[in-house]
N, C-alpha and C. Protein backbone atom coordinates (compact mmCIF):
# COMPACT_ATOMS: atom_id res chain seq x y z
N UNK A 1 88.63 95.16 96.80
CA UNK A 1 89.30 96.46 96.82
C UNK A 1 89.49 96.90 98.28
N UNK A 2 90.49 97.25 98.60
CA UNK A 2 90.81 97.98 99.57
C UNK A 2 90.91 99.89 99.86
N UNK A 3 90.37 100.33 100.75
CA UNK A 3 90.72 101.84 100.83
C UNK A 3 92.01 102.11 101.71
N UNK A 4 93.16 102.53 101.56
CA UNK A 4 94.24 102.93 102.59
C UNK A 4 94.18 104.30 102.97
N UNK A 5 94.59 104.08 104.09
CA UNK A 5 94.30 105.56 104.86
C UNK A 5 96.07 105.69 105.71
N UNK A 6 96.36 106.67 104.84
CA UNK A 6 97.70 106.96 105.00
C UNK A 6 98.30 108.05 105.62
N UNK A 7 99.85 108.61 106.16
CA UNK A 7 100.24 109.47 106.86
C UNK A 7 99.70 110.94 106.23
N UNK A 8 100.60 110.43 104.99
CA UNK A 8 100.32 111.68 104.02
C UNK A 8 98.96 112.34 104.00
N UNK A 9 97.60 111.31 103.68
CA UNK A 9 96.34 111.85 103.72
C UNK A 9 96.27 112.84 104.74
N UNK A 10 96.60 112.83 106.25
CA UNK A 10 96.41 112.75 107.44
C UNK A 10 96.85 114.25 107.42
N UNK A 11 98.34 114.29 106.50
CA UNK A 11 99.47 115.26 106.49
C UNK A 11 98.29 116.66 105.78
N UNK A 12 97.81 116.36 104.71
CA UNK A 12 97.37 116.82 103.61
C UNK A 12 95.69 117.44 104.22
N UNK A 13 95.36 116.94 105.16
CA UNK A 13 94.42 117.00 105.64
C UNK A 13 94.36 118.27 107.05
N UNK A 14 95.10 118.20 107.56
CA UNK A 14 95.69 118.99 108.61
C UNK A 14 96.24 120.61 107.80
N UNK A 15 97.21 120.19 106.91
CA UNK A 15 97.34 121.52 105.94
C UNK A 15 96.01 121.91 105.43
N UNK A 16 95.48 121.35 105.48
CA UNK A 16 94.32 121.99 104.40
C UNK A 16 93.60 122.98 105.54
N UNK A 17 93.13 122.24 107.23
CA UNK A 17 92.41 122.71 108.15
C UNK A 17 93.22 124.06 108.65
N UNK A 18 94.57 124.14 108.32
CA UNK A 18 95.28 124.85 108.86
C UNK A 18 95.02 126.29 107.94
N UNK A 19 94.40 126.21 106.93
CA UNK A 19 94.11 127.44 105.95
C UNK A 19 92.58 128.05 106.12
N UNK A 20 92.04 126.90 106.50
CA UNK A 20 90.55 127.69 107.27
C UNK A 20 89.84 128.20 108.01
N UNK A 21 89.06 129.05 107.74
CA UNK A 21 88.65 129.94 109.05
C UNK A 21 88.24 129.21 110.16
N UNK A 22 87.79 128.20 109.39
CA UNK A 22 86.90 127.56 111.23
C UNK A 22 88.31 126.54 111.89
N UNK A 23 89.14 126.62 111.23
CA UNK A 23 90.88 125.58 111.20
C UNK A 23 90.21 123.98 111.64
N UNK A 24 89.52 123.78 110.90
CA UNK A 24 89.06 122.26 110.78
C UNK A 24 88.90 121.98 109.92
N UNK A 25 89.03 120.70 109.29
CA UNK A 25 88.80 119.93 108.20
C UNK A 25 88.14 118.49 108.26
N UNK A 26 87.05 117.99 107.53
CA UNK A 26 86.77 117.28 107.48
C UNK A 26 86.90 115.85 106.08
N UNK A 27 87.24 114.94 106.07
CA UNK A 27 87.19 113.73 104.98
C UNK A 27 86.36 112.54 105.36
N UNK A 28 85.30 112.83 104.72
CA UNK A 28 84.22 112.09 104.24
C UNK A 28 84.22 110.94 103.64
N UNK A 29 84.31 109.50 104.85
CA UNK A 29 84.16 108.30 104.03
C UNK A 29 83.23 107.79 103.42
N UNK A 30 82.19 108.17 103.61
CA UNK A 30 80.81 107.67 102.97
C UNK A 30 79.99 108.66 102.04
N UNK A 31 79.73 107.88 101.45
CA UNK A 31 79.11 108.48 99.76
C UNK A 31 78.29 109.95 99.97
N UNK A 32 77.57 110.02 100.84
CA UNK A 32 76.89 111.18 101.16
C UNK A 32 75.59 111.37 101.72
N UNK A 33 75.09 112.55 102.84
CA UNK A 33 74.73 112.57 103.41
C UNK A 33 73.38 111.65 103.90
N UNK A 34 72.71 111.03 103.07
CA UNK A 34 71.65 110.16 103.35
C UNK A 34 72.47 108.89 103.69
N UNK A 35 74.21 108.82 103.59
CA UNK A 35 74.05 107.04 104.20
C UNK A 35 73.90 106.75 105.30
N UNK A 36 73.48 105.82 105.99
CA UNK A 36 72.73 105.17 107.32
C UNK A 36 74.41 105.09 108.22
N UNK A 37 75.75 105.14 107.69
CA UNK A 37 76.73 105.01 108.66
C UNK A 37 77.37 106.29 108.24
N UNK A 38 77.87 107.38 108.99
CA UNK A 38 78.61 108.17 108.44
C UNK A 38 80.45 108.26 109.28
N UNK A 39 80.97 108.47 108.30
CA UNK A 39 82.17 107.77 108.58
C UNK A 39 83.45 109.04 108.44
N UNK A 40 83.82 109.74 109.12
CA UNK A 40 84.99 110.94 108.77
C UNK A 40 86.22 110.84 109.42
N UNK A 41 87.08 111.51 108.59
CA UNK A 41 88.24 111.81 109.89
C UNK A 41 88.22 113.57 109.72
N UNK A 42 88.69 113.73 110.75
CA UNK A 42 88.50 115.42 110.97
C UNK A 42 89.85 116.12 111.89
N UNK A 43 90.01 116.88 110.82
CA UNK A 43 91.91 117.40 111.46
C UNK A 43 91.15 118.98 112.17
N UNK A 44 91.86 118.92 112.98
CA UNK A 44 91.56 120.42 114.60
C UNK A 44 92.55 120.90 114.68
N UNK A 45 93.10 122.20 114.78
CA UNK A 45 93.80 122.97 114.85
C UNK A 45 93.24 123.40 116.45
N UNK A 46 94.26 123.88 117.19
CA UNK A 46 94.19 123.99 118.75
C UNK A 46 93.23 124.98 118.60
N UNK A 47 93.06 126.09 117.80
CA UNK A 47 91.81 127.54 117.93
C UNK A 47 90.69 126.55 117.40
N UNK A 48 90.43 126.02 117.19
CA UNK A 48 89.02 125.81 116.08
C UNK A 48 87.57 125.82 117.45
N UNK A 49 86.93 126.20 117.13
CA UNK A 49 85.58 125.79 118.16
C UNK A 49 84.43 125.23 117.67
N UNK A 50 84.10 124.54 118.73
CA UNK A 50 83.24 123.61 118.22
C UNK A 50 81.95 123.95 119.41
N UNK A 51 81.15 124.83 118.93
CA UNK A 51 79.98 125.14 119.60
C UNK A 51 79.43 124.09 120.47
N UNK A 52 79.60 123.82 122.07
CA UNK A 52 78.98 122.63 122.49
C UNK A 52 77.52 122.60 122.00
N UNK A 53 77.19 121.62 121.51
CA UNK A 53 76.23 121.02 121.47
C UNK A 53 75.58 119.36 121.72
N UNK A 54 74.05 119.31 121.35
CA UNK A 54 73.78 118.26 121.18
C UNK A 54 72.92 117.66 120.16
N UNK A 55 72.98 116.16 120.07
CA UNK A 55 72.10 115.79 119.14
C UNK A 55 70.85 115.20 119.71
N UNK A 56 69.76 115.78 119.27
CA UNK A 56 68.05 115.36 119.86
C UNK A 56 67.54 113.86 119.62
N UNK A 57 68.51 113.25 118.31
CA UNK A 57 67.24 111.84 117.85
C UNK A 57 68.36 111.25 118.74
N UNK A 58 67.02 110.36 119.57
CA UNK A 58 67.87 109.49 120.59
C UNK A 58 68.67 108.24 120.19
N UNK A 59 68.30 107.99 118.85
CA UNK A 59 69.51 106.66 118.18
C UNK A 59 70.39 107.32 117.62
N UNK A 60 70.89 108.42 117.85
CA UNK A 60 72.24 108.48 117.78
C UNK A 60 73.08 109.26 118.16
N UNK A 61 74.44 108.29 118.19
CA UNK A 61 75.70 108.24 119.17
C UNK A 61 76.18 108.77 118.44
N UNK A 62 77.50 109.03 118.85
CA UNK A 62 78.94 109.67 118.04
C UNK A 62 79.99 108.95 118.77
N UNK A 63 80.75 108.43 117.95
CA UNK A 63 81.93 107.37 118.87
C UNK A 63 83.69 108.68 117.99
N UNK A 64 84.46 108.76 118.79
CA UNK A 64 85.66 109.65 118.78
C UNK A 64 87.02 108.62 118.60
N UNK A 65 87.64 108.29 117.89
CA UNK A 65 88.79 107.70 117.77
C UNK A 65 89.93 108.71 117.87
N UNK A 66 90.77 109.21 119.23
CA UNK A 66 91.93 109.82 118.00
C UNK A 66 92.92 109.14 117.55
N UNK A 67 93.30 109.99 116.66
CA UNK A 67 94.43 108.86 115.40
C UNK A 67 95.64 109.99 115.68
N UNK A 68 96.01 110.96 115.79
CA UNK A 68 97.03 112.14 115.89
C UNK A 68 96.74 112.97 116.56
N UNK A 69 97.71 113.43 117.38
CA UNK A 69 97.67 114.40 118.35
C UNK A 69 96.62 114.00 120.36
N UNK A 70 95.91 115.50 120.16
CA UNK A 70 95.29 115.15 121.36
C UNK A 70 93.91 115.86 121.28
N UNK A 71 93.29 115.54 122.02
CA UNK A 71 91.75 116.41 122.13
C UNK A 71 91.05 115.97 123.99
N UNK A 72 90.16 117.08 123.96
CA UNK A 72 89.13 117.01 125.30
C UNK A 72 88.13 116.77 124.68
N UNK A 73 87.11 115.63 124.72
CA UNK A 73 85.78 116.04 124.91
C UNK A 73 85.12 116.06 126.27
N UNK A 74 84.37 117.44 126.42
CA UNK A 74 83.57 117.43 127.16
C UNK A 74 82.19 117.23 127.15
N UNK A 75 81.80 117.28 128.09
CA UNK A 75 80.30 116.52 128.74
C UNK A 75 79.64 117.87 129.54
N UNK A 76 78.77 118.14 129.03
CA UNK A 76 77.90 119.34 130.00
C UNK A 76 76.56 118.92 130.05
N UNK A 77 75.67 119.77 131.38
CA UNK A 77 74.56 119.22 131.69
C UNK A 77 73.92 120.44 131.21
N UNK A 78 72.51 120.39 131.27
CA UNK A 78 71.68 121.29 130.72
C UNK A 78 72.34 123.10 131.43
N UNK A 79 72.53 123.19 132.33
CA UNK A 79 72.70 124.95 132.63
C UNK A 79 74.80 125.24 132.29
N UNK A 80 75.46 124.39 131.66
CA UNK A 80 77.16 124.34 131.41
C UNK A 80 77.82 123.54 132.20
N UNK A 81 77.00 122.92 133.55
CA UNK A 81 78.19 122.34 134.19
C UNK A 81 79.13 121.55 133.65
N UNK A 82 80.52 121.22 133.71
CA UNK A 82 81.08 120.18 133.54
C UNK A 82 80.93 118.62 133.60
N UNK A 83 80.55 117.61 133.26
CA UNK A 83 79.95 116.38 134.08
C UNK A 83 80.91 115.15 133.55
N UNK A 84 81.65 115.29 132.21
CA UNK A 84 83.01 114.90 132.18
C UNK A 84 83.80 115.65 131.45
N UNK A 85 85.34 115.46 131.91
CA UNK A 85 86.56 115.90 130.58
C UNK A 85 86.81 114.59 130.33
N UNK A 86 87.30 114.05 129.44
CA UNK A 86 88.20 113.31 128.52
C UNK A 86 88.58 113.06 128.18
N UNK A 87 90.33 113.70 128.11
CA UNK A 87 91.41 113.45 126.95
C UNK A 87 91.81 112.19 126.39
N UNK A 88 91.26 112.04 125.14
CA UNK A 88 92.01 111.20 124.01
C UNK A 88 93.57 111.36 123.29
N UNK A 89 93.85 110.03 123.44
CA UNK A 89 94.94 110.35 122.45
C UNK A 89 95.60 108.85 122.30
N UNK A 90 96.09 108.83 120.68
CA UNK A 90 96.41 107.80 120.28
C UNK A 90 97.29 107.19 121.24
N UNK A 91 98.66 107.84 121.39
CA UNK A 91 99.34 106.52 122.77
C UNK A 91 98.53 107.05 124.10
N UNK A 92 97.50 107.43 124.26
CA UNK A 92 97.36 107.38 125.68
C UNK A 92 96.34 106.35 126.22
N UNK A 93 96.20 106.42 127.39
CA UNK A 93 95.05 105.24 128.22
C UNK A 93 93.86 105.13 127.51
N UNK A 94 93.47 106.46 127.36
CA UNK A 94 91.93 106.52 126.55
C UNK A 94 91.83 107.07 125.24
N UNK A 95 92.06 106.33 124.46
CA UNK A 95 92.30 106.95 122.70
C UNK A 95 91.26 107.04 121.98
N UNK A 96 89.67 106.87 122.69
CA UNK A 96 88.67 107.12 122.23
C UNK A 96 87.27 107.03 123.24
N UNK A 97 86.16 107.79 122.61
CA UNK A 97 85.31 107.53 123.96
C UNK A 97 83.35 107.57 122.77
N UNK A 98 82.54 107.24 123.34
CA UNK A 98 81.49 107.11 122.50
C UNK A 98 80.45 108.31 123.31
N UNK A 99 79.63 109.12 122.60
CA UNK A 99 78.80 110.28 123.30
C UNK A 99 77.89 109.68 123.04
N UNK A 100 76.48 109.58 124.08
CA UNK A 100 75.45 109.04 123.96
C UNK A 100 74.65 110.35 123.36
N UNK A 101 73.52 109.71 122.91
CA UNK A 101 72.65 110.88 122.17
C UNK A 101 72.28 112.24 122.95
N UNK A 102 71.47 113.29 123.19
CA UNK A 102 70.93 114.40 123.82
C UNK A 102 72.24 114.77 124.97
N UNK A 103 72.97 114.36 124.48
CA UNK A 103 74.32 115.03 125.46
C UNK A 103 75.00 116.33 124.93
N UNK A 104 75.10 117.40 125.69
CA UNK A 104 75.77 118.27 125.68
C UNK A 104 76.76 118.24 125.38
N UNK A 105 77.87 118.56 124.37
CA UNK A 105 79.17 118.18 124.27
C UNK A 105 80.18 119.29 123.18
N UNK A 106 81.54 118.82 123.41
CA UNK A 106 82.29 119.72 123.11
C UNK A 106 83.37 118.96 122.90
N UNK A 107 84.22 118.84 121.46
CA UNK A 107 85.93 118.80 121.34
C UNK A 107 86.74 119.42 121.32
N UNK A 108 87.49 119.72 122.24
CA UNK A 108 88.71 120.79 121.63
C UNK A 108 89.86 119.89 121.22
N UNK A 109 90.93 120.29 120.23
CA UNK A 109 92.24 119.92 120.08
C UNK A 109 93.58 120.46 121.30
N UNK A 110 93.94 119.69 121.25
CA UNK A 110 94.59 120.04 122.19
C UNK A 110 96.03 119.72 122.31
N UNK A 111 96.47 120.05 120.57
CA UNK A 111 97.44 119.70 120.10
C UNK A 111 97.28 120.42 118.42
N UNK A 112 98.02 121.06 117.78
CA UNK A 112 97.68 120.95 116.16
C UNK A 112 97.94 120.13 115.57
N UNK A 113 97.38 120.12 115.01
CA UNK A 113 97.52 119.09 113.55
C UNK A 113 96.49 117.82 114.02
N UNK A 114 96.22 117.67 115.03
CA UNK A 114 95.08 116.44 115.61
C UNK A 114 93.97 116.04 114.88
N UNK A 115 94.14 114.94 114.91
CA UNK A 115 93.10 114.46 114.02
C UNK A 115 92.35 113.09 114.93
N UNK A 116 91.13 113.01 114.44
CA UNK A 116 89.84 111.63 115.30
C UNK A 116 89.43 111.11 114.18
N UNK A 117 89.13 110.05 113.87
CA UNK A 117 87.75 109.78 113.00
C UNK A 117 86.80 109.48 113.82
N UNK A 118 85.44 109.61 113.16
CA UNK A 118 84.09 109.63 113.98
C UNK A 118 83.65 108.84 113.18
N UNK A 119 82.49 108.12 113.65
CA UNK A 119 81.54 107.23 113.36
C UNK A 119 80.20 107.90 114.05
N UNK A 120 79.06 108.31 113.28
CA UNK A 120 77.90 108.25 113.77
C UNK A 120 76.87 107.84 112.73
N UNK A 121 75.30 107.53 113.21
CA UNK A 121 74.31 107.18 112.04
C UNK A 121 74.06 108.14 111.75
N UNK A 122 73.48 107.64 110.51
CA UNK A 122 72.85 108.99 109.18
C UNK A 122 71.40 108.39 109.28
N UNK A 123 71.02 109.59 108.62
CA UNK A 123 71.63 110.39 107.58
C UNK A 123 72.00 111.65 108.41
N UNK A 124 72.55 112.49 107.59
CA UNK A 124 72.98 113.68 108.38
C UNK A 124 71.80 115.31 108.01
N UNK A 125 71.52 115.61 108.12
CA UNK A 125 70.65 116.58 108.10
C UNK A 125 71.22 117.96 108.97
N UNK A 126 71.91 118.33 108.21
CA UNK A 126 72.37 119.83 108.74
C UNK A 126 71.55 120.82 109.59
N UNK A 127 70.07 120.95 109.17
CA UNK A 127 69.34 122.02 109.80
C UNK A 127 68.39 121.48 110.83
N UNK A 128 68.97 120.15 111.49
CA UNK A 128 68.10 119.69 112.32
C UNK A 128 68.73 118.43 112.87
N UNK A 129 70.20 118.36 112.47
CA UNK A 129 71.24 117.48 113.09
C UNK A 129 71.47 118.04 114.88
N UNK A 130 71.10 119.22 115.15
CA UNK A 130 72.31 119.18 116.74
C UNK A 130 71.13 121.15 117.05
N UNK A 131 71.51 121.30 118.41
CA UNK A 131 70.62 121.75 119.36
C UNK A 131 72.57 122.46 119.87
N UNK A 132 72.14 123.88 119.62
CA UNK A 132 73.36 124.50 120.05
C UNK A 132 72.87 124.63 121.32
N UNK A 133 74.20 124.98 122.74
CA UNK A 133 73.79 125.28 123.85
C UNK A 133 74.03 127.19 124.10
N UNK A 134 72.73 127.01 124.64
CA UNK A 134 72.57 129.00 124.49
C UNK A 134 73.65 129.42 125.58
N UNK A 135 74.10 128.80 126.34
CA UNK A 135 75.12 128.99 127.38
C UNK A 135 76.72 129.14 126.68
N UNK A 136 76.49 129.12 125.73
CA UNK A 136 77.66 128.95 124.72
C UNK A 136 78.46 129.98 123.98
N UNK A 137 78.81 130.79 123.70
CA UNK A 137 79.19 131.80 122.45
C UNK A 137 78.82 130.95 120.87
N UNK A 138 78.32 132.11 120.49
CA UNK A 138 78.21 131.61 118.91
C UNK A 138 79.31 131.81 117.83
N UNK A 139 79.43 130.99 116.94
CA UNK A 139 80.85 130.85 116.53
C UNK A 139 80.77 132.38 115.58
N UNK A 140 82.40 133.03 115.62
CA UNK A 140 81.97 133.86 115.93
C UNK A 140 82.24 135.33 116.44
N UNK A 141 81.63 134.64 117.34
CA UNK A 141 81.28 136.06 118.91
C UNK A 141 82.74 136.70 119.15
N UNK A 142 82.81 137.74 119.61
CA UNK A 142 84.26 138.09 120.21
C UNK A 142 84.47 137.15 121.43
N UNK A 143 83.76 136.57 122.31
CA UNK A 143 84.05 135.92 123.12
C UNK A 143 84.16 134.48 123.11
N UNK A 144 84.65 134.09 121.57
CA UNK A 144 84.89 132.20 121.84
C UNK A 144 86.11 132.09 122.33
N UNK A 145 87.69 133.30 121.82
CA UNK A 145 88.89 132.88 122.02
C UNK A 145 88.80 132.66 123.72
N UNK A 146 88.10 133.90 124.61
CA UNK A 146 88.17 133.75 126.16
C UNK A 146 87.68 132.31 126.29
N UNK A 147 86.10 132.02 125.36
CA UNK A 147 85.60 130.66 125.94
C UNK A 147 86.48 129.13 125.89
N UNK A 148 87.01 129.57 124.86
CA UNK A 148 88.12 128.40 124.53
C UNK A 148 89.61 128.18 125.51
N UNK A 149 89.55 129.32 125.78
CA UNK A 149 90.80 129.43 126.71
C UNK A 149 89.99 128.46 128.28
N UNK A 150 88.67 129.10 128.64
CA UNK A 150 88.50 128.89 129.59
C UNK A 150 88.10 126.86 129.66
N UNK A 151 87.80 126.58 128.68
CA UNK A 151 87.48 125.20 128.21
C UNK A 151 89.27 124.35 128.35
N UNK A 152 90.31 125.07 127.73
CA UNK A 152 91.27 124.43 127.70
C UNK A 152 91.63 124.13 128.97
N UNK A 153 91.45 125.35 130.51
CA UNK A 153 91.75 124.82 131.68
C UNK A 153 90.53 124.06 132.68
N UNK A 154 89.47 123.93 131.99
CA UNK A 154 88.67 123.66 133.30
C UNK A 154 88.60 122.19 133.14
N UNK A 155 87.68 121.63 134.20
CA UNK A 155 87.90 119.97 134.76
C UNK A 155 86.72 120.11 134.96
N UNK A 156 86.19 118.59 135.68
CA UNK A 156 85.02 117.81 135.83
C UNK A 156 84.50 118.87 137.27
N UNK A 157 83.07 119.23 137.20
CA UNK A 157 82.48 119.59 138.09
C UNK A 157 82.48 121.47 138.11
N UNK A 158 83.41 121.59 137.15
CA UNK A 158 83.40 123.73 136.86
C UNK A 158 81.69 123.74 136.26
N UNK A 159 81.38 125.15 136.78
CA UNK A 159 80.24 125.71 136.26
C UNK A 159 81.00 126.52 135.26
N UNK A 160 80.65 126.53 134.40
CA UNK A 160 80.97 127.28 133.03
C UNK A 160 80.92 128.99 133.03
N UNK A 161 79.26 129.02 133.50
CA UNK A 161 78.64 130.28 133.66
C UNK A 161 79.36 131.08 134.83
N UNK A 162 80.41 130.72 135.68
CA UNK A 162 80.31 131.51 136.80
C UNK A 162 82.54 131.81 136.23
N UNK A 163 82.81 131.36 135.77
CA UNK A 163 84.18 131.77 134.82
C UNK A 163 84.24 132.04 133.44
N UNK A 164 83.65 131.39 132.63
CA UNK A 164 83.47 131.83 131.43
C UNK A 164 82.73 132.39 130.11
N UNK A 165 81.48 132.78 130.62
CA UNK A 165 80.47 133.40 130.23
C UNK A 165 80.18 134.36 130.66
């Protein structure tokens, strides 16, 4: 048996993120949350925020494919600095990048309708998956649209705290 992963899904998937409050959507390739590979694609709408954070168990990564559109991930060090940007994108140079574990991090879209699939290990454990950064707005806050704005222009080496917080 084969699974196909098609425009339409992609299409259908993006509409759907486009009706939600957080304007993300996620599709879940693997059976559920206890499997050892977890496997999604996830459509971003340019507003959506994604609280930088990180994940604490040191075996595991998160690897970023994008498949549509565009996205930043960023890289922050413990007090917000910048330490990388990243733009992905399917025709571009770098159409994917892998986050090592206890890293600070952040995706924005940077395009609508954008979509990545991710690969990371499971199981997934919601209340003890990821370590928000207090330097951050909470999703939320009146201040994510400024934080997001300020995320869409900054580059490698901005302090966070001294423009956008």
């Amino acid at each position: 048996m084969i699974t196909k992963f098609t425009k339409e899904m992609l299409d259908e998937l993006s509409r759907e993120a486009d009706t939600l409050p957080r304007r993300r959507k996620n599709l879940n390739l693997h059976q559920n949350l206890d499997d050892p590979v977890q496997k999604l694609f996830n459509a971003m709408q340019t507003d959506s925020y994604v609280r930088p954070h990180r994940h604490p168990e040191t075996s595991k990564t998160e690897l970023f494919i994008a498949v549509r559109g565009s996205f930043a991930i960023i890289l922050f060090d413990d007090e917000g600095k910048i330490t990388d940007y990243q733009k992905i994108s399917p025709a571009g140079e770098v159409f994917g990048a892998e986050i090592k574990p206890n890293t600070w991090h952040t995706v924005i879209a940077l395009e609508d309708q954008s979509v990545f699939f991710e690969v990371k290990q499971g199981p997934y454990t919601p209340l003890s998956d990821k370590d928000f950064a207090a330097w951050a707005p909470e999703d939320g806050a009146t201040t994510v649209a400024e934080f997001m704005h300020c995320l869409q222009q900054a580059k490698q080496g901005d302090q966070l705290s001294s423009f956008c917080i």
